[in-house]
Protein backbone atom coordinates (compact mmCIF):
# COMPACT_ATOMS: atom_id res chain seq x y z
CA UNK A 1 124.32 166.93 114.23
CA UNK A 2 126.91 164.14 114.03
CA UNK A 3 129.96 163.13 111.83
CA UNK A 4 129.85 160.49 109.84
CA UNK A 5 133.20 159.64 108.60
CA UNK A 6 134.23 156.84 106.03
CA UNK A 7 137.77 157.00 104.77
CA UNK A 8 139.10 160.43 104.41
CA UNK A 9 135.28 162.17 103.76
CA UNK A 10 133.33 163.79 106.44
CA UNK A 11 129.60 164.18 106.11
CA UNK A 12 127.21 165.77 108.09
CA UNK A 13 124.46 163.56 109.05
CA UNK A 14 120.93 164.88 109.81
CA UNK A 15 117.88 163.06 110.72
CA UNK A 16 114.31 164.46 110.27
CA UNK A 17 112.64 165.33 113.65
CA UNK A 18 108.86 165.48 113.59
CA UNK A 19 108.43 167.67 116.32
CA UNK A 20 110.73 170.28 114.68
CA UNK A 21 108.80 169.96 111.69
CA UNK A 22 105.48 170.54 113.39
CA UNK A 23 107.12 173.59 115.90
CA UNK A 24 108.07 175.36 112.29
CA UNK A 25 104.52 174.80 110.50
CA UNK A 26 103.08 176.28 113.98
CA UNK A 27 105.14 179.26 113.70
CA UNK A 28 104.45 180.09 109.66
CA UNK A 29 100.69 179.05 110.58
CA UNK A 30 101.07 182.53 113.30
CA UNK A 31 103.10 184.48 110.72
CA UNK A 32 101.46 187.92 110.19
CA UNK A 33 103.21 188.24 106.81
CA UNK A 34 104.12 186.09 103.53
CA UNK A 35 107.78 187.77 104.03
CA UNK A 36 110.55 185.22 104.12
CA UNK A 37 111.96 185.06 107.39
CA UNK A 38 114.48 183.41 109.32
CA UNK A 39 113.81 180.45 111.59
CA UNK A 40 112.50 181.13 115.17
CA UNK A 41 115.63 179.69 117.53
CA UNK A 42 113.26 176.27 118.97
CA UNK A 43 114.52 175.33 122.67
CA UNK A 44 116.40 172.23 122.51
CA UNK A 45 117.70 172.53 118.79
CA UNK A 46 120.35 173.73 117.25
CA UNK A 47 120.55 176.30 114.93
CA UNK A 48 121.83 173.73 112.01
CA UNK A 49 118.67 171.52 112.86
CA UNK A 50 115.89 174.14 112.03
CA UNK A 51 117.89 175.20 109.03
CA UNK A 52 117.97 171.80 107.84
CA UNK A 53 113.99 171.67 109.29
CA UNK A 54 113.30 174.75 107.15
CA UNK A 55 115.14 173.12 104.17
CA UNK A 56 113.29 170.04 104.51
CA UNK A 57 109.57 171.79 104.84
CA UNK A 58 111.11 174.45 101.57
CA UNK A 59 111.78 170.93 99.20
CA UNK A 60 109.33 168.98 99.93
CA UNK A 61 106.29 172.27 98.89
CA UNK A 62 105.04 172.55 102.44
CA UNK A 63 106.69 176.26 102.57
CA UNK A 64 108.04 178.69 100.36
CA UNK A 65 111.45 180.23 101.04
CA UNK A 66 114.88 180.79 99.66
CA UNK A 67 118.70 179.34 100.47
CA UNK A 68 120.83 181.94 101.51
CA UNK A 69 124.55 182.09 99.83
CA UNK A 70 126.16 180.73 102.82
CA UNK A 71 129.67 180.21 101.02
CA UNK A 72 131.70 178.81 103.71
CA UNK A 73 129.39 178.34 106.23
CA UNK A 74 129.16 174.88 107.78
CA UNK A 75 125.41 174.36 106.83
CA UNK A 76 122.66 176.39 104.21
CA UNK A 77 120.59 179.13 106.07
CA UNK A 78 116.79 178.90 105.11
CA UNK A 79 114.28 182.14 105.01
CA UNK A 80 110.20 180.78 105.24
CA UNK A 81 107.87 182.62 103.89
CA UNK A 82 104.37 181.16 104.29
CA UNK A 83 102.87 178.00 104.31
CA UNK A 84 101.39 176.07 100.96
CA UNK A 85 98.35 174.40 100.47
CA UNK A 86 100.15 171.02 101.07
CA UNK A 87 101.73 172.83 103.63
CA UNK A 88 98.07 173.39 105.51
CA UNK A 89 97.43 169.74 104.91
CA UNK A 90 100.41 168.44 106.22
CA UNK A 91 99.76 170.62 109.53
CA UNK A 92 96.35 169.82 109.81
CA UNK A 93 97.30 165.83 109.89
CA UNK A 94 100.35 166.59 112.50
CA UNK A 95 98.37 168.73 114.27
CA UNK A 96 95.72 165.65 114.91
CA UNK A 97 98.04 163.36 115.35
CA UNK A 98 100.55 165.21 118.19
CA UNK A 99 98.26 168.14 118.70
């Protein structure tokens, strides 16, 4: 995660990382349960990169979860509960393409 600043406003700036993506569907894929869970900690990433992973996979219908009230916090916590069908289709194509 960087800083982008312009003026007086600091934003967070977060790109999307495929490979983080893919590590995440992997791990609800091997879930045992539909429970929403936290994140797996993912060697080489930060802990505000697969909460903003999680987010990503949550909005775009390839996993249900929640937002945790993180008042304060410097970025949202995500719980994942299991994958969707677009979810399983998405996986299936990343999983042919980096397998």
């Amino acid at each position: 995660m960087r800083d982008v600043s312009s003026g007086c406003d600091t934003v967070l700036a977060m790109k999307r990382i495929e490979h983080l993506l893919y590590r995440l569907l992997l791990w609800l894929e091997s879930k045992d349960s539909v429970r929403a869970e936290r994140p797996p900690q993912i060697c080489d990433y930060t802990e505000a990169q697969i909460h903003y992973h999680a987010g990503l996979l949550r909005d775009a219908g390839f996993a249900t979860g929640n937002e945790l009230d993180t008042l304060g916090q410097e970025f949202p916590e995500y719980r994942l509960g299991r994958l969707t069908w677009s979810g399983q289709e998405m996986l299936a194509e990343m999983r042919a393409r980096l397998g």
